[in-house]
Protein backbone atom coordinates (compact mmCIF):
# COMPACT_ATOMS: atom_id res chain seq x y z
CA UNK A 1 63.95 135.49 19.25
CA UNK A 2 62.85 134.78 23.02
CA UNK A 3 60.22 137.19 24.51
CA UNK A 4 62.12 138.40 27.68
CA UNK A 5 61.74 141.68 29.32
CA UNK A 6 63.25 145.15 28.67
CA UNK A 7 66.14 144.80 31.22
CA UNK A 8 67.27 141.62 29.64
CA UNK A 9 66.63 142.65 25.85
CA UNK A 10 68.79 145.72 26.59
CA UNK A 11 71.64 143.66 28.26
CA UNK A 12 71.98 141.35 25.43
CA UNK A 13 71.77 143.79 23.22
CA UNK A 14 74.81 145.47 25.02
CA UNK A 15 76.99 141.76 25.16
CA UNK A 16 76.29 142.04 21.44
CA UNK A 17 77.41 145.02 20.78
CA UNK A 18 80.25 144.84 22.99
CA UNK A 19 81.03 140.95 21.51
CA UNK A 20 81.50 142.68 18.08
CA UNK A 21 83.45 145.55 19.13
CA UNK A 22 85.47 142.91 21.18
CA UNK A 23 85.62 140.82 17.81
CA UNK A 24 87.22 143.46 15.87
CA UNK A 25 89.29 145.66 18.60
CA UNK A 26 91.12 142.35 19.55
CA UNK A 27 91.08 140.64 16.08
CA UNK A 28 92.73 143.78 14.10
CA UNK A 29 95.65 143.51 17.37
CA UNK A 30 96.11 140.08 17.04
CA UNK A 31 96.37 140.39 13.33
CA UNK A 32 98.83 142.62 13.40
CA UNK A 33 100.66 140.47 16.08
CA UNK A 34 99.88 137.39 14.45
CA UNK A 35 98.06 135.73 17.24
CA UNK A 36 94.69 135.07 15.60
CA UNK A 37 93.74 131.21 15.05
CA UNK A 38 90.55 130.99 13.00
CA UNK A 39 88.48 127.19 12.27
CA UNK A 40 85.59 127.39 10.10
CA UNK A 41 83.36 127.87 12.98
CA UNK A 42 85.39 129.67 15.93
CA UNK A 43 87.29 132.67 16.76
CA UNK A 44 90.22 132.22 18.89
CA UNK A 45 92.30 135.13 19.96
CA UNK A 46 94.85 135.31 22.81
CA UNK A 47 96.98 138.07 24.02
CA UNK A 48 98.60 138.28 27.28
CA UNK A 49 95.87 140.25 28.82
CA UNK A 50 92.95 139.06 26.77
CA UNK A 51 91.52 136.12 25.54
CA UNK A 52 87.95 135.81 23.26
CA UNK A 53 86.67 132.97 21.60
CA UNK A 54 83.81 133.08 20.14
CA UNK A 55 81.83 129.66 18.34
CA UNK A 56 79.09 129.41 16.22
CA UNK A 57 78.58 125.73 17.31
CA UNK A 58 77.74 125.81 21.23
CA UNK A 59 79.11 123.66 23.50
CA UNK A 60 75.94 122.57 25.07
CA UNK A 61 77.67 121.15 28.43
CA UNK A 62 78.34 124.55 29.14
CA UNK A 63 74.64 125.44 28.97
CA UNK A 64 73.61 124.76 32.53
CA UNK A 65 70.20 123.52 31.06
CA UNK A 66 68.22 120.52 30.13
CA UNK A 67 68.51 119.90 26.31
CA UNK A 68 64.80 118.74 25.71
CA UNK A 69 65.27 115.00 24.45
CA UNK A 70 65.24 114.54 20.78
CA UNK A 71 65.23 117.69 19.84
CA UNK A 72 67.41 118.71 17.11
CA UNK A 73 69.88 121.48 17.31
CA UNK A 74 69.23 124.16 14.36
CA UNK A 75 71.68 125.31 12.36
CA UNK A 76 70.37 128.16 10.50
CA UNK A 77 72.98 131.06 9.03
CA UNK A 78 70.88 133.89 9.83
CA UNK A 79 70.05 132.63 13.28
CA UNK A 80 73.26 130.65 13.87
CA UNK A 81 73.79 128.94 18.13
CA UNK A 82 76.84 131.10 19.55
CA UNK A 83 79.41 130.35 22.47
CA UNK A 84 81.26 133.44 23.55
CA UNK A 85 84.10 133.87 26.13
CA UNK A 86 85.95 136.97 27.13
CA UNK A 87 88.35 137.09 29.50
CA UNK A 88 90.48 140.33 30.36
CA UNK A 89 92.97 140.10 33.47
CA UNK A 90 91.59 141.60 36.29
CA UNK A 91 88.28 140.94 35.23
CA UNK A 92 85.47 139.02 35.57
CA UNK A 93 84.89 136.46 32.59
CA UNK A 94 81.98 136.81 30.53
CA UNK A 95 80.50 133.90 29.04
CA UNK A 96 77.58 134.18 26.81
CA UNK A 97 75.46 130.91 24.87
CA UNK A 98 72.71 130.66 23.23
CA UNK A 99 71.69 127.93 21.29
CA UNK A 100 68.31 126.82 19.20
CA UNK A 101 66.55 123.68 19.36
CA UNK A 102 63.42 122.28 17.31
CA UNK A 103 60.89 119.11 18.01
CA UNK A 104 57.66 118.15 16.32
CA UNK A 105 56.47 117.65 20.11
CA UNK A 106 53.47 120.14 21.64
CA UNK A 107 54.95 123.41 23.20
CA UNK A 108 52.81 121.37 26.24
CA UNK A 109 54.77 118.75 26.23
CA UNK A 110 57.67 120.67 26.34
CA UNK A 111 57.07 123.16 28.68
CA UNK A 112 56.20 120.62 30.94
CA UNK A 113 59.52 118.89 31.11
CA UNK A 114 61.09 122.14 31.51
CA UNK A 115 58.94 122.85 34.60
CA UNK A 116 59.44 119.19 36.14
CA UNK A 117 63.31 119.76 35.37
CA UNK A 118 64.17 123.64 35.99
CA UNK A 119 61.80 123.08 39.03
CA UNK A 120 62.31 125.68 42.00
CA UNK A 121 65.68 126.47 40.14
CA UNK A 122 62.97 128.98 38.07
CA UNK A 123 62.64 132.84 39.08
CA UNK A 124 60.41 133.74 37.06
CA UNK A 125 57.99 132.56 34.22
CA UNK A 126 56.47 134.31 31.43
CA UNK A 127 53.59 133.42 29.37
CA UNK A 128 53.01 135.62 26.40
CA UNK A 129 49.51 133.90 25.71
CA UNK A 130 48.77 135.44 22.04
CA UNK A 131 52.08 134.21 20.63
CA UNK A 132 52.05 131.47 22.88
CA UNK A 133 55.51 132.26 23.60
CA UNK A 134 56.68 131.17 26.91
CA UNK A 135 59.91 132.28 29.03
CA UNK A 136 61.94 130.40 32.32
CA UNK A 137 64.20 132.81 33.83
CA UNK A 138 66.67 131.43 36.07
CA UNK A 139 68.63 134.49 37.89
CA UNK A 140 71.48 134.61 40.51
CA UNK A 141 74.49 136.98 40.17
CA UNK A 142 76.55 136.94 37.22
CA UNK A 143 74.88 133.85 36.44
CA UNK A 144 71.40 133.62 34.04
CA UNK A 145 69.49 131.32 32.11
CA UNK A 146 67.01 131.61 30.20
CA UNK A 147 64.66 128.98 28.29
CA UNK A 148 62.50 130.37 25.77
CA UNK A 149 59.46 128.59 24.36
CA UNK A 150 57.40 129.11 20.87
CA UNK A 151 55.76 127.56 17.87
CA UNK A 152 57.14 127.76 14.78
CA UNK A 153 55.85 126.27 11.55
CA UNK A 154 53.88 123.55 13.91
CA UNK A 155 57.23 123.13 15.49
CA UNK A 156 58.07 124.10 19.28
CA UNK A 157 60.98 126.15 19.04
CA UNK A 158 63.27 125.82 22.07
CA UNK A 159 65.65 128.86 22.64
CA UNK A 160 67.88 128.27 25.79
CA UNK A 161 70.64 131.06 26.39
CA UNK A 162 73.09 131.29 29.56
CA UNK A 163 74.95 134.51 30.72
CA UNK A 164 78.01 134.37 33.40
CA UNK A 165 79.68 136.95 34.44
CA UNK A 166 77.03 140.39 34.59
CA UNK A 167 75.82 141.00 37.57
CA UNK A 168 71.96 140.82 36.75
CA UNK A 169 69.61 142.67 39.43
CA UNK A 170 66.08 141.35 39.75
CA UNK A 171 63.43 143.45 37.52
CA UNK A 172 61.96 144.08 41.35
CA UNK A 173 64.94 146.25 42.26
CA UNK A 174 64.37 149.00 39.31
């Protein structure tokens, strides 16, 4: 997992949460209505006030950011890439993705093309130096992105997550 700070640890941890109550609240409806459409892969659910889908495969357009070039998307079942939309009328949509990426490049190398490409776009940049874990934050309302840097097993391990739709104050405004 990325290193990010309390505020953002504790709102993903509430999307998750409220993704799996979301999951099952609308699923068991749609069930019983019969409105449930299930791929191998995705979750799509409709009713005329809500709609969720929810992907294990992300759709990486959607992303807002930079994949690294030739790095390889990981599909791992315990730490599976997600794309999740909910959308309840008279809401704002919430959009949440989060995908993983490996290269056998240095985590120099890749930070720097992050830094040439995320540019001024970044608000913030955190360098955990012991695990040599490294964070972009890119934060405007109800729109963040996050790119999360680390080595893993001599590999650079490229975490890149987006959230639309939660208004996200600054860590400066606690």
């Amino acid at each position: 997992m990325i290193y990010c700070t309390n505020r953002v640890r504790t709102i993903l941890n509430l999307i998750l949460a409220m993704m799996a109550t979301a999951v099952f609240a609308v699923s068991t409806v749609a069930q019983g209505a019969g409105q449930g459409n299930k791929k191998d892969d995705e979750l799509v659910i409709k009713t005329p006030s809500v709609g969720l889908e929810v992907s294990t495969t992300p759709d990486f357009a959607k992303l807002g950011l930079p994949v690294y070039p030739g790095a390889k998307y990981v599909e791992d079942k315990k730490e599976n890439g997600l794309d999740f939309s909910l959308n309840i009328i008279g809401k704002t949509d919430v959009h949440f993705l989060v995908a993983k990426f490996r290269t056998p490049d240095s985590l120099e190398q890749v930070r720097e093309f992050y830094q040439k490409k995320l540019g001024k776009d970044v608000t913030k940049f955190t360098w955990k130096s012991k695990d040599s874990d490294m964070v972009f934050e890119i934060k405007h309302a109800k729109d963040q992105r996050f790119v999360g840097l680390k080595v893993v097993d001599g590999k650079t391990e490229i975490h890149l997550v987006r959230l639309q739709g939660i208004d996200e104050k600054s860590d400066d405004d606690d």
